[in-house]
Protein backbone atom coordinates (compact mmCIF):
# COMPACT_ATOMS: atom_id res chain seq x y z
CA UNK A 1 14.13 -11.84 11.55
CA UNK A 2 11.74 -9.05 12.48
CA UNK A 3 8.52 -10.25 14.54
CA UNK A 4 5.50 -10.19 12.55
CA UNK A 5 4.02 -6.29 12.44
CA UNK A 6 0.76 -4.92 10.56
CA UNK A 7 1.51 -4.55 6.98
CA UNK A 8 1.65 -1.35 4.69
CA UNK A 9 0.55 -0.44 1.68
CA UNK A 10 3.62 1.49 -0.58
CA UNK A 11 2.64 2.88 -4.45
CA UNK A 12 5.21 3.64 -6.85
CA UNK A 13 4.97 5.59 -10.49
CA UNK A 14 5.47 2.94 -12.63
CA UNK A 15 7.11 -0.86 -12.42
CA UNK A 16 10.38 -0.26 -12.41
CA UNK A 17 10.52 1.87 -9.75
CA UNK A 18 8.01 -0.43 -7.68
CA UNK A 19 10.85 -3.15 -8.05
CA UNK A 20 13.79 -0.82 -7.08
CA UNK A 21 11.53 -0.31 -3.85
CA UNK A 22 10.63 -4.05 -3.05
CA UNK A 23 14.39 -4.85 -3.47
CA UNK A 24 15.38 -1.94 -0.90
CA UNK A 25 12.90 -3.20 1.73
CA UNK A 26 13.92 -6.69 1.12
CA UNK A 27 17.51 -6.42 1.49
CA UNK A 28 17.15 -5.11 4.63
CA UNK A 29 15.17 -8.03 5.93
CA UNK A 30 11.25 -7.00 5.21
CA UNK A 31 8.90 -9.33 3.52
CA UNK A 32 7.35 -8.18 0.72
CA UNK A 33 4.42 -8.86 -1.74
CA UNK A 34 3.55 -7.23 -5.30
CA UNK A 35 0.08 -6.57 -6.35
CA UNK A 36 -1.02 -4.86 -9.38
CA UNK A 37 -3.64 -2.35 -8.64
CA UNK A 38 -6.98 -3.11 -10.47
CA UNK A 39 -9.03 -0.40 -12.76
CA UNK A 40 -10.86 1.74 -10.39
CA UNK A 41 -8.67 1.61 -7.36
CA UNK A 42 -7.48 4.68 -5.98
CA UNK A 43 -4.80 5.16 -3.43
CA UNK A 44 -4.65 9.13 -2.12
CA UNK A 45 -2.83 10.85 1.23
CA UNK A 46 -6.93 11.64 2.08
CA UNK A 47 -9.77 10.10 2.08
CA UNK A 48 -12.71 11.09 0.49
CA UNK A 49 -14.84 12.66 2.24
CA UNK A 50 -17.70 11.08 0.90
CA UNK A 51 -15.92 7.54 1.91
CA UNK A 52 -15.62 9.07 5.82
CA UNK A 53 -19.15 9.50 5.71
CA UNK A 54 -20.38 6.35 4.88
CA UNK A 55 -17.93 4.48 7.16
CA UNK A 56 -19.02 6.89 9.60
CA UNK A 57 -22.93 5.85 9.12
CA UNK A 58 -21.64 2.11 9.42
CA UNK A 59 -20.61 2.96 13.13
């Protein structure tokens, strides 16, 4: 069993794929969890810059 690690976040087109992808990781002895992604969430390769500037502020 693999020692506990930080977790990732991994988005897939649609469901089926999503399932094809949990399957993968947990044959090969990852744990994994499904969420479905509420209205309004986004996921993107780069932030927002807006978002870096308000975390930035918060700091």
């Amino acid at each position: 069993m693999h020692p506990l690690r930080p977790g990732r976040e991994l988005f897939a087109p649609d469901a089926s794929a999503r399932e094809e992808l949990r399957q993968g990781l947990e044959s090969r002895g990852f744990l994994t969890l499904t969420l479905d992604v509420e209205p309004g969430v986004r996921g993107e390769a780069q932030a927002d810059p807006r978002l870096r500037g308000w975390v930035d502020a918060l700091v």
